[in-house]
C-alpha atoms as a PDB file:
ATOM      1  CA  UNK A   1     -14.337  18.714 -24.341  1.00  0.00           C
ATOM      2  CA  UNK A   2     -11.293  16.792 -24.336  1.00  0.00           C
ATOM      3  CA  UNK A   3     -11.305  16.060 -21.202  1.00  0.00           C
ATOM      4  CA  UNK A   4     -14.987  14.098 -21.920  1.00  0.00           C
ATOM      5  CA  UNK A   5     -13.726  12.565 -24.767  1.00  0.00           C
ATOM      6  CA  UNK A   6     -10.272  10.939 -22.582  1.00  0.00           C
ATOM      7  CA  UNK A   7     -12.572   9.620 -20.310  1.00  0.00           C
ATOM      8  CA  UNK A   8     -15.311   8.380 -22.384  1.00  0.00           C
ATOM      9  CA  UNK A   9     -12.666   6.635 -24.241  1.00  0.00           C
ATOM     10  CA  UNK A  10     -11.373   4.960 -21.111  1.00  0.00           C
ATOM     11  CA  UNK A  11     -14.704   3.933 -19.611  1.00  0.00           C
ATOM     12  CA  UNK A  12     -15.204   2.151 -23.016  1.00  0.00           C
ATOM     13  CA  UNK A  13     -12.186  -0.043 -22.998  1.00  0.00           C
ATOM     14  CA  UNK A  14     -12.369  -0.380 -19.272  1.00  0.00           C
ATOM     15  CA  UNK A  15     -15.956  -2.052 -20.230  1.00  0.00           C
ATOM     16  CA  UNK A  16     -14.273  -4.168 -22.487  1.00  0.00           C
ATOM     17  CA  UNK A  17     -11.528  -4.976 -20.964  1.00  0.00           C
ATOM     18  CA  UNK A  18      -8.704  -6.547 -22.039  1.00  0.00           C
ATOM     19  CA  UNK A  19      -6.596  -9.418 -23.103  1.00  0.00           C
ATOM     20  CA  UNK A  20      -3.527 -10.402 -20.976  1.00  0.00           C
ATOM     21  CA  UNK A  21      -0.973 -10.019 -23.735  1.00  0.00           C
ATOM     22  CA  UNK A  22      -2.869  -6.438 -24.360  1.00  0.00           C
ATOM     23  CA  UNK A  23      -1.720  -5.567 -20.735  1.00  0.00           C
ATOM     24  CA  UNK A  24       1.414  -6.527 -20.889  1.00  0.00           C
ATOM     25  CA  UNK A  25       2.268  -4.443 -24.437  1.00  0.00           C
ATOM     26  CA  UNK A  26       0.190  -1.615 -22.624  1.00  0.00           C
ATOM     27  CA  UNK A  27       2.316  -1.808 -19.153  1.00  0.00           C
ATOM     28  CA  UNK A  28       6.018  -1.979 -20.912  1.00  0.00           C
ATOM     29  CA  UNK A  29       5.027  -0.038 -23.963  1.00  0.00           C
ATOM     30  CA  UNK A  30       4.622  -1.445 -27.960  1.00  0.00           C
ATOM     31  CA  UNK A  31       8.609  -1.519 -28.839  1.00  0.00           C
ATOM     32  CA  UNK A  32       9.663  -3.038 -25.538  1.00  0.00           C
ATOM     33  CA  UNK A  33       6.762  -5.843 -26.430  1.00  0.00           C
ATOM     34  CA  UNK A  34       8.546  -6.432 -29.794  1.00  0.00           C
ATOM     35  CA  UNK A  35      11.959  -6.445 -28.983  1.00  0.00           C
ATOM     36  CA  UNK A  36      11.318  -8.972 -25.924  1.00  0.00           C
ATOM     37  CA  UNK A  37       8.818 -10.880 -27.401  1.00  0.00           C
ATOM     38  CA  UNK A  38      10.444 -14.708 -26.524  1.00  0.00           C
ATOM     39  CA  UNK A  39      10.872 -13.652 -23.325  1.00  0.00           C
ATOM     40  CA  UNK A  40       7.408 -12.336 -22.168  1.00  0.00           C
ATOM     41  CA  UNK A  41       5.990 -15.411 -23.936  1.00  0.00           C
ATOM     42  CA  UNK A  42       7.923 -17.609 -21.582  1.00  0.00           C
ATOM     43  CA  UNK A  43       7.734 -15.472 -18.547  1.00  0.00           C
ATOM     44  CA  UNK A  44       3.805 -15.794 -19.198  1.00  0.00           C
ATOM     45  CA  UNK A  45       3.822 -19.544 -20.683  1.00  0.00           C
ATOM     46  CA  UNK A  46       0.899 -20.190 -18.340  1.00  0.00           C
ATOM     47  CA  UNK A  47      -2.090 -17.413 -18.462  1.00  0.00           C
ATOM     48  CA  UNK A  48      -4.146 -18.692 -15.916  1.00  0.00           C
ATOM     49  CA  UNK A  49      -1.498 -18.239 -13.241  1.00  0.00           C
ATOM     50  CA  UNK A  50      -2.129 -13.935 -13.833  1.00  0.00           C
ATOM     51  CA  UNK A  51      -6.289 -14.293 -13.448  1.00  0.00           C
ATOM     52  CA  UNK A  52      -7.509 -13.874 -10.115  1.00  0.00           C
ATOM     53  CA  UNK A  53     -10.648 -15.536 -11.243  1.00  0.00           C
ATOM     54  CA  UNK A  54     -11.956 -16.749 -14.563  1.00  0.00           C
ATOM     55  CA  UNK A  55     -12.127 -13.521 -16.356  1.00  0.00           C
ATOM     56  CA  UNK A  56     -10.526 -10.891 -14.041  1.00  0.00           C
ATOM     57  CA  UNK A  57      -6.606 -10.499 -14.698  1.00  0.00           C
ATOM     58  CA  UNK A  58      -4.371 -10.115 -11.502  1.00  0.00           C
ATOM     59  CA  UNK A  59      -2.609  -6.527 -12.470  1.00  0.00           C
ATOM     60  CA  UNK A  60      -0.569  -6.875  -9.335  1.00  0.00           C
ATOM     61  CA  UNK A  61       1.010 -10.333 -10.201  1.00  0.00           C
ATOM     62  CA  UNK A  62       1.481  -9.260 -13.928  1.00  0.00           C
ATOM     63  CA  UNK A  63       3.171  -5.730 -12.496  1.00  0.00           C
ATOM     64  CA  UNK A  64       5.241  -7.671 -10.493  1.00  0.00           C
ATOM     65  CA  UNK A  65       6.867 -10.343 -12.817  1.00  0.00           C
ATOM     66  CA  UNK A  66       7.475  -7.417 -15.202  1.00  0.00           C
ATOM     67  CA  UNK A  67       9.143  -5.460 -12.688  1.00  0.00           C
ATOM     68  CA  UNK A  68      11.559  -8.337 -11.252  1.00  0.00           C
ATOM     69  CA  UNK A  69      12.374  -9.011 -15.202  1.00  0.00           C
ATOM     70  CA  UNK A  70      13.652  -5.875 -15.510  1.00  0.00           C
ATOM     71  CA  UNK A  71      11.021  -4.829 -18.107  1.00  0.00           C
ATOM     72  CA  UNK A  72       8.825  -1.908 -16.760  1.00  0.00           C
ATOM     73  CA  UNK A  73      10.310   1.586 -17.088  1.00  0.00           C
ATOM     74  CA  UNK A  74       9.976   3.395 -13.794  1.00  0.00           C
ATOM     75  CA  UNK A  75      13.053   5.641 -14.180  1.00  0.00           C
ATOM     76  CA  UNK A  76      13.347   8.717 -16.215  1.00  0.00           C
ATOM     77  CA  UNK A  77      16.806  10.153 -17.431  1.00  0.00           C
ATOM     78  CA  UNK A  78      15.536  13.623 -16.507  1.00  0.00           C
ATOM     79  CA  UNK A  79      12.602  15.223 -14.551  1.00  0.00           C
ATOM     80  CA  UNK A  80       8.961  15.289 -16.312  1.00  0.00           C
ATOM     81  CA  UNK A  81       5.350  15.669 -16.103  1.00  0.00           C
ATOM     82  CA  UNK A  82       3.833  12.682 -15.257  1.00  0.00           C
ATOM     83  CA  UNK A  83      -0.347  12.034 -14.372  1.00  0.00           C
ATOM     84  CA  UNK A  84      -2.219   9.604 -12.514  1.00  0.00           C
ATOM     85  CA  UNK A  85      -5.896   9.110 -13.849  1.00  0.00           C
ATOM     86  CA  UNK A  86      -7.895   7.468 -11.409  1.00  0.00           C
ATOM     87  CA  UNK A  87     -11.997   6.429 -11.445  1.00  0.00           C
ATOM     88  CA  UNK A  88     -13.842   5.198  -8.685  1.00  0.00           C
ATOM     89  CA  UNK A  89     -17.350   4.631  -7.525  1.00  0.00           C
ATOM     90  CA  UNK A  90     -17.076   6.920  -4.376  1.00  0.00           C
ATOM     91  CA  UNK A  91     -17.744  10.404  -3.512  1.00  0.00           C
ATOM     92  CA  UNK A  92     -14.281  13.297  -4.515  1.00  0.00           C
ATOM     93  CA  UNK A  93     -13.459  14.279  -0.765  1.00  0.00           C
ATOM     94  CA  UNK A  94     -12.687  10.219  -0.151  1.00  0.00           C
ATOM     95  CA  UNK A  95     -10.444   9.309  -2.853  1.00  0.00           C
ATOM     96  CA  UNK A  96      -8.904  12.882  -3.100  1.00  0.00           C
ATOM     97  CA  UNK A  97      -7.613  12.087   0.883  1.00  0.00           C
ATOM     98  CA  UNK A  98      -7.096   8.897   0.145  1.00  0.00           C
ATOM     99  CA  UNK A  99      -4.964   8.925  -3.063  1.00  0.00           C
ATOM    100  CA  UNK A 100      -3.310  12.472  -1.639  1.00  0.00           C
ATOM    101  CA  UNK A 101      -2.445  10.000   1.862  1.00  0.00           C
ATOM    102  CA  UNK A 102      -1.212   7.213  -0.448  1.00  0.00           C
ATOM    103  CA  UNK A 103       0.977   9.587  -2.717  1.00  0.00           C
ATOM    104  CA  UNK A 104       2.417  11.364   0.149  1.00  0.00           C
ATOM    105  CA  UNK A 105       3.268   7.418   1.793  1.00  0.00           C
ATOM    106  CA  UNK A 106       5.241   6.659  -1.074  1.00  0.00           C
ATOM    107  CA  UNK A 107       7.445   9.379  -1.219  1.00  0.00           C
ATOM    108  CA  UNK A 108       5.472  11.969  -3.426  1.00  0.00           C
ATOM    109  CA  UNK A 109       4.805  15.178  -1.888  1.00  0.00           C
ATOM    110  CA  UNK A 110       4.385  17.782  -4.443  1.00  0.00           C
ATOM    111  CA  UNK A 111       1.172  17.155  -6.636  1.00  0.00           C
ATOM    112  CA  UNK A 112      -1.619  18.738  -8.438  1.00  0.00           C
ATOM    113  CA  UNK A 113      -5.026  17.731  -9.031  1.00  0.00           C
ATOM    114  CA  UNK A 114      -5.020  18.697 -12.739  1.00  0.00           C
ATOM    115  CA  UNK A 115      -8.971  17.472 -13.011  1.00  0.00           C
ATOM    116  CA  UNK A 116     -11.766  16.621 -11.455  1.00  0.00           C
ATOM    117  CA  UNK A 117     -14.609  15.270 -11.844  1.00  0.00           C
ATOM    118  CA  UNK A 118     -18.180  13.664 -10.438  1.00  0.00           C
ATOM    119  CA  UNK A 119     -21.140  11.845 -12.722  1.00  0.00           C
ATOM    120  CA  UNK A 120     -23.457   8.996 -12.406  1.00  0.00           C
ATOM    121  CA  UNK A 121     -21.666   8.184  -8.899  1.00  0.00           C
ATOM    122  CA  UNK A 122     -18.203   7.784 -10.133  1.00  0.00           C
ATOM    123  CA  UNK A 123     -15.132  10.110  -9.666  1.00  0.00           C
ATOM    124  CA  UNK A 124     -12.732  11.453 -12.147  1.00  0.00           C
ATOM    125  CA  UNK A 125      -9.346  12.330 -11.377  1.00  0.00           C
ATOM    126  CA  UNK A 126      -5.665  13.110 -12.712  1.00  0.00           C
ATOM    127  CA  UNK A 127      -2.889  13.830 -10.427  1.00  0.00           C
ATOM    128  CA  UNK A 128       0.216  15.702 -12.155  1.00  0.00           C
ATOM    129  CA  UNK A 129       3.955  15.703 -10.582  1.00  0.00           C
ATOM    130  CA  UNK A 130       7.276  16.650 -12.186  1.00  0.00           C
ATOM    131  CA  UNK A 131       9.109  14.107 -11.305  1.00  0.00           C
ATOM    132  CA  UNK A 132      12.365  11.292 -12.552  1.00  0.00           C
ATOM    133  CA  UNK A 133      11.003   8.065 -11.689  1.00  0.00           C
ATOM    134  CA  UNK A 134       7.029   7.099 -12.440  1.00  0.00           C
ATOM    135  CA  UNK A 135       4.665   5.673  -9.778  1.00  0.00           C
ATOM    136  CA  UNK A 136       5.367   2.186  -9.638  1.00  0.00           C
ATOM    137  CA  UNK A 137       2.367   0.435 -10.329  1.00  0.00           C
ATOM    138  CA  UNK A 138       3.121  -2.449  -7.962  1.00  0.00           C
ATOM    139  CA  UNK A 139       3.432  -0.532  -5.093  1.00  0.00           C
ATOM    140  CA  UNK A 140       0.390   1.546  -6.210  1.00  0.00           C
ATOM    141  CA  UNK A 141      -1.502  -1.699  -6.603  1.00  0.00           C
ATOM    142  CA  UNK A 142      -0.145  -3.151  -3.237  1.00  0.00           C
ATOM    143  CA  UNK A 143      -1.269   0.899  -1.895  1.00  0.00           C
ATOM    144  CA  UNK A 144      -4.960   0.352  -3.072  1.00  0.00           C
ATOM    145  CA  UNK A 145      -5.142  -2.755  -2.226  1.00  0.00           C
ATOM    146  CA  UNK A 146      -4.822  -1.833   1.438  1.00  0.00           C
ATOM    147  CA  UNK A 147      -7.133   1.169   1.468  1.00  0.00           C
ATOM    148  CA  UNK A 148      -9.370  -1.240  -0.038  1.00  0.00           C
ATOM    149  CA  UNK A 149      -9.431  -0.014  -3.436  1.00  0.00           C
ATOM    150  CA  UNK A 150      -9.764  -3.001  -5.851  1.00  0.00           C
ATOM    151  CA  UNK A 151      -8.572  -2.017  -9.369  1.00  0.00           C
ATOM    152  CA  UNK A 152     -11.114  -3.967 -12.194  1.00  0.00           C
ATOM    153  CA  UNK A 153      -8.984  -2.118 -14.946  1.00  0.00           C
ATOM    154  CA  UNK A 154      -5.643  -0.689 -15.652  1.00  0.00           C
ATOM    155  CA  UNK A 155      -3.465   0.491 -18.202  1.00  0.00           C
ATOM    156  CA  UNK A 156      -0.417   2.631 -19.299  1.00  0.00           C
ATOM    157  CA  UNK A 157      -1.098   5.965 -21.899  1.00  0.00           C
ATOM    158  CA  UNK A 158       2.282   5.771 -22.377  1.00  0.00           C
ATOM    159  CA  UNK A 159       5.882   6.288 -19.693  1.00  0.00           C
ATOM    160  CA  UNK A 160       4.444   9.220 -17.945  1.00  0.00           C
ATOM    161  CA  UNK A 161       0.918   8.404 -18.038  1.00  0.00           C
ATOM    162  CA  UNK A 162      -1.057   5.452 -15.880  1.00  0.00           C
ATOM    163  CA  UNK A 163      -4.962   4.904 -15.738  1.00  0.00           C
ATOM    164  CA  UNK A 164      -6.802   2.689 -12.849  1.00  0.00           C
ATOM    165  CA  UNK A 165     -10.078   2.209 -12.743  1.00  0.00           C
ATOM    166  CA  UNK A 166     -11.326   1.450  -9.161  1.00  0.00           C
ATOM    167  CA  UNK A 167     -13.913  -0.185  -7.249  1.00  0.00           C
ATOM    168  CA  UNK A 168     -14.152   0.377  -3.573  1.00  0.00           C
ATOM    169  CA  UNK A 169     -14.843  -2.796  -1.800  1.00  0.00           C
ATOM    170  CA  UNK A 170     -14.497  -1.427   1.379  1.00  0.00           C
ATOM    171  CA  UNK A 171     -13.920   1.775   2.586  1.00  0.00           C
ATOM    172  CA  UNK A 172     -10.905   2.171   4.599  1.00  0.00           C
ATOM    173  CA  UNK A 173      -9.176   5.382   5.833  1.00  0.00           C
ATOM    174  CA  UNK A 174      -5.143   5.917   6.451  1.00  0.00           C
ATOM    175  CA  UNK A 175      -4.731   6.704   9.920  1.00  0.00           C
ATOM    176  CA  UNK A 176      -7.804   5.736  11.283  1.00  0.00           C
ATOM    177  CA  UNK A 177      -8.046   3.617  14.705  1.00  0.00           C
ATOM    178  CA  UNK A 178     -10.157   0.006  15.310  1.00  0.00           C
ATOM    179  CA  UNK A 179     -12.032  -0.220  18.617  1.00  0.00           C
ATOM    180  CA  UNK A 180     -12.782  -3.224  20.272  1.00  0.00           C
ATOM    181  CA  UNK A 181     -16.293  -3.868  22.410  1.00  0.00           C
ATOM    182  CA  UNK A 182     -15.796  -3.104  25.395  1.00  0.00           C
ATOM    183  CA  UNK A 183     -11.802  -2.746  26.030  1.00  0.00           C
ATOM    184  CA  UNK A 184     -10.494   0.971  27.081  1.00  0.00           C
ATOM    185  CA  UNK A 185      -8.095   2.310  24.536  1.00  0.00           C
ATOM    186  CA  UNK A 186      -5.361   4.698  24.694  1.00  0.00           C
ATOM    187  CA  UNK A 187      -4.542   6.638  21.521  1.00  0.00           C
ATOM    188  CA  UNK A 188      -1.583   9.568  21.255  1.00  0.00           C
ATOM    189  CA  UNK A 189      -1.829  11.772  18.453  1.00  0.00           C
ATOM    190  CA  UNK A 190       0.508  15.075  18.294  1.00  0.00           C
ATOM    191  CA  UNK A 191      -2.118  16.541  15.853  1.00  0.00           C
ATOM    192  CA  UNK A 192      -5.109  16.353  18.522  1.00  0.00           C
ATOM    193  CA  UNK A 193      -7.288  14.542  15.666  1.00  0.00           C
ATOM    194  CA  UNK A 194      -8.345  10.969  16.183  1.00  0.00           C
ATOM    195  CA  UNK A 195     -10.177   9.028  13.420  1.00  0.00           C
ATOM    196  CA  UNK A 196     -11.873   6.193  14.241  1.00  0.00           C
ATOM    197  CA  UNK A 197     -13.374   3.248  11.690  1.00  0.00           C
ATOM    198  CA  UNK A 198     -16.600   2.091  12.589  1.00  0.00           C
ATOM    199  CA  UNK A 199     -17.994  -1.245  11.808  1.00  0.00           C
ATOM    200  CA  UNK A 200     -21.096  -1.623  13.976  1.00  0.00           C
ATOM    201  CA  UNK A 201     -23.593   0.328  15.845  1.00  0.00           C
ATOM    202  CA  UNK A 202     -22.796   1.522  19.523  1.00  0.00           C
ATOM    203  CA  UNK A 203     -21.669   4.264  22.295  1.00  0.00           C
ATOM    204  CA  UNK A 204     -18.041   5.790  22.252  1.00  0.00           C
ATOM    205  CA  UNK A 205     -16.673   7.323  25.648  1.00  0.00           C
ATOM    206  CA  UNK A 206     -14.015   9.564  25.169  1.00  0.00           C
ATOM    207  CA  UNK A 207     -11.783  11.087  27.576  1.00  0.00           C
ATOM    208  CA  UNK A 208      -8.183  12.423  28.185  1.00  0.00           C
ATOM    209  CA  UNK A 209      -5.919  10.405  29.694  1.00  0.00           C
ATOM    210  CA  UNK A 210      -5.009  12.982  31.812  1.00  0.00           C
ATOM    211  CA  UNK A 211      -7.806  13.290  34.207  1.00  0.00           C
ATOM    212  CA  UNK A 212      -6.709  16.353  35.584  1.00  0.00           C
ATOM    213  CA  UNK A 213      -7.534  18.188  31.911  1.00  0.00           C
ATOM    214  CA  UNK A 214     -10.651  18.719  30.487  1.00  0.00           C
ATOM    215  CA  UNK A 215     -11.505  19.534  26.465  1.00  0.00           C
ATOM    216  CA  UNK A 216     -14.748  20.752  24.432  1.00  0.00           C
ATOM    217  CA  UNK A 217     -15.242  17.966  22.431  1.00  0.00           C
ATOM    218  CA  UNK A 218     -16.160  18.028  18.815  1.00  0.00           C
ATOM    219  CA  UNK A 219     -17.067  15.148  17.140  1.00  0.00           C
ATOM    220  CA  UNK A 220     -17.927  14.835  13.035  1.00  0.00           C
ATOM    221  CA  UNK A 221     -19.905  11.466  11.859  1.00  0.00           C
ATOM    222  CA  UNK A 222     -19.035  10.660   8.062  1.00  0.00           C
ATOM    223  CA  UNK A 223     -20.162   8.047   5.685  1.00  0.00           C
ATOM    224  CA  UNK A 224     -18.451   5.352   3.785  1.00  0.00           C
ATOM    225  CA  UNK A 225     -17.648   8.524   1.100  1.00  0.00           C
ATOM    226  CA  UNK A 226     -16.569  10.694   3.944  1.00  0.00           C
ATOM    227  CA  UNK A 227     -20.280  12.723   3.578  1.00  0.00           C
ATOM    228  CA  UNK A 228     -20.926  14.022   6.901  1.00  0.00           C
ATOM    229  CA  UNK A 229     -23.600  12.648   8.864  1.00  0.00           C
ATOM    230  CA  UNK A 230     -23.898  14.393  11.791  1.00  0.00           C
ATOM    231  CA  UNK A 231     -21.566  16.837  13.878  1.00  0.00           C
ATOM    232  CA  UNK A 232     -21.709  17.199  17.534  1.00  0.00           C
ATOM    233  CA  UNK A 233     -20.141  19.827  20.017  1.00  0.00           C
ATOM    234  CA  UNK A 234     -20.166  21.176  22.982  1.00  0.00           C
ATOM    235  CA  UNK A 235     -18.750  24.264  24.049  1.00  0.00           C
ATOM    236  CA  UNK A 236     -18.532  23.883  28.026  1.00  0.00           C
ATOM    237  CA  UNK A 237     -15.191  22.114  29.505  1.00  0.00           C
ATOM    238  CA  UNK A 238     -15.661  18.319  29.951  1.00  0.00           C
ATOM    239  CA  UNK A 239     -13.763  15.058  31.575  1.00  0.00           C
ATOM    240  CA  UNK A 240     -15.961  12.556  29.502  1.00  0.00           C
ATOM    241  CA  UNK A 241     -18.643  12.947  26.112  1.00  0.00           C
ATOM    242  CA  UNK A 242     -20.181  10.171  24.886  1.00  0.00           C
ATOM    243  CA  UNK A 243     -20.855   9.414  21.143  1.00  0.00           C
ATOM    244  CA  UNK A 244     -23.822   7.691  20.586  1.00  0.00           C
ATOM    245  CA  UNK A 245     -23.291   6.167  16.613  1.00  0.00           C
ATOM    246  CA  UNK A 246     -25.791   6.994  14.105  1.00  0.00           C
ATOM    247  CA  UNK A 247     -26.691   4.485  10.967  1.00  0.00           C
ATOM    248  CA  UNK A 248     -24.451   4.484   8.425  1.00  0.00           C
ATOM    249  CA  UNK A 249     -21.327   6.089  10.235  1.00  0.00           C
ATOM    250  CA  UNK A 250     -18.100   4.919   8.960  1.00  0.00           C
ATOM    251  CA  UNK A 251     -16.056   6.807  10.382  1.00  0.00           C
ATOM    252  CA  UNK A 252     -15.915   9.124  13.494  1.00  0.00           C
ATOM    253  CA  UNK A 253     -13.331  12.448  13.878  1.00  0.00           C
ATOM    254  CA  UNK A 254     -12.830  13.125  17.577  1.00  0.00           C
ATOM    255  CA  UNK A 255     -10.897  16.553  18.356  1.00  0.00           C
ATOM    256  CA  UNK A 256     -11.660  19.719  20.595  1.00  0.00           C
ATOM    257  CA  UNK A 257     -13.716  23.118  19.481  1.00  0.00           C
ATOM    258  CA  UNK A 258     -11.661  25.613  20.185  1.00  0.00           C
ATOM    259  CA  UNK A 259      -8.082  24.002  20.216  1.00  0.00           C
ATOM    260  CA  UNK A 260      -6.621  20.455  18.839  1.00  0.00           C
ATOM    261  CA  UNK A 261      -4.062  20.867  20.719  1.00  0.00           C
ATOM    262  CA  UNK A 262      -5.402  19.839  23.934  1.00  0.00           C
ATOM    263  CA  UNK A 263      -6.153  16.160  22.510  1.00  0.00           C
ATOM    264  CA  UNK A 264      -2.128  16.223  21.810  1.00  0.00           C
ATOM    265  CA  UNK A 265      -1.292  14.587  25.055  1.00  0.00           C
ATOM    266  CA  UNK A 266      -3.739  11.143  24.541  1.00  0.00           C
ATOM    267  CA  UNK A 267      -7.017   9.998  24.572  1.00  0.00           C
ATOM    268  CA  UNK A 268      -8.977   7.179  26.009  1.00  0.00           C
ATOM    269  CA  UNK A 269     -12.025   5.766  24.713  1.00  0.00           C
ATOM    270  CA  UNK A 270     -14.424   2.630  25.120  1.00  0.00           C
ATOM    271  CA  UNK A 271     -16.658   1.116  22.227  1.00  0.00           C
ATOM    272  CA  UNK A 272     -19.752  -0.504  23.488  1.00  0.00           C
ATOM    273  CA  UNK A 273     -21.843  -2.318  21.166  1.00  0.00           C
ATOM    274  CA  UNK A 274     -25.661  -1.961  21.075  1.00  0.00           C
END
């Protein structure tokens, strides 16, 4: 119940957003606000220079020029529980890997998912660490921002406690490779799992680059939400499969049935476009 009530609470001042001076007091805290009050009104003597259109504020930007004053607290004088809330208008399984790839990039390795949740299309979640320094929000911005996460609303709880509210503008997955029409690839990956992103409809020929070897290929279509759309296999030993895309596919996972470990060595692969 009091977990409905947080984010209810949230939702309702994400919808009515807020004020530039509201972020800033929210981002370096009430008494920090105060103290430096002259200085934050000359550090943000023009407005219009932090909105990345007529009524959406740029978070990064503000982040930023906070950060390079000196004003945002990021360090802690001793360990403590901090959370990460996060919404966004995608499916769990896509921004749990994506948030749990963008933690571990930064330098954070050990974290729970304290909740979760999914309603009316959008997901719910707060990460929890133990930690001396918080995430810093303009290298979580800059983070997003490349997995092409847009953030329509942000604020700070309080030291230990950041909330973004997402919008994914375009789906994009850490790790995964671009093909080109028409050009053989080579890709090396020790794990034996190759992603690829998908952005039109056509045939994929994979092979190892070893011709001597062969693999069982297994191959797992997924949506923009990372939904699985179709999953082929095939059991018998094989130089070459071929991948023939299927509407919708965003992104494709290429590895072997029985053992990853023979993709370890390289791949090749040629995208032809219908």
């Amino acid at each position: 119940m009091v977990r409905q009530i947080f984010w209810c609470l949230a939702l309702c001042l994400f919808a009515f957003g807020q004020s530039l001076d509201e972020v800033v007091e929210s981002f370096i805290g009430k008494e920090s606000y105060q103290i430096n009050s002259n200085f934050i009104k000359r550090l943000f003597a023009n407005p219009q220079d932090f909105y990345s259109s007529e009524e959406t504020l740029d978070y990064y930007r503000i982040a930023k020029v906070l950060k390079d004053n000196g004003l945002l607290e990021l360090v802690f004088q001793k360990p403590r529980e901090i959370r990460l809330n996060l919404s966004a208008n995608t499916k769990p399984i896509y921004l749990i890997r994506t948030i749990n790839s963008l933690l571990s990039s930064i330098g954070y390795s050990y974290f729970t998912i304290a909740y979760a949740s999914y309603a009316q299309e959008v997901t719910n979640l707060v990460y929890s660490m133990v930690t001396e320094y918080t995430i810093d929000p303009v290298i979580m911005l800059n983070e997003l921002d490349k997995r092409g996460l847009m953030v329509s609303d942000m604020h700070r709880e309080d030291t230990g406690q950041w909330i973004y509210h997402l919008t994914l503008v375009k789906p994009v997955l850490s790790g995964a490779y671009s093909l080109k029409a028409d050009e053989p690839l080579e890709f090396k990956n020790i794990s034996g799992e190759y992603w690829f992103e998908i952005k039109e409809l056509g045939t994929i020929e994979v092979g190892l680059q070893n011709p001597k070897l062969k693999w069982s290929p297994r191959v797992v279509m997924y949506d923009k939400d990372l939904q699985i759309v179709e999953v082929l296999a095939q059991t018998n030993l094989t130089n070459l499969f071929r991948i023939e895309l299927k509407e919708n596919v965003a992104f494709v996972l290429v590895t072997d049935f029985y053992n990853a470990s023979r993709l370890k060595s390289g791949i090749t692969a040629v995208f032809s476009a219908y």
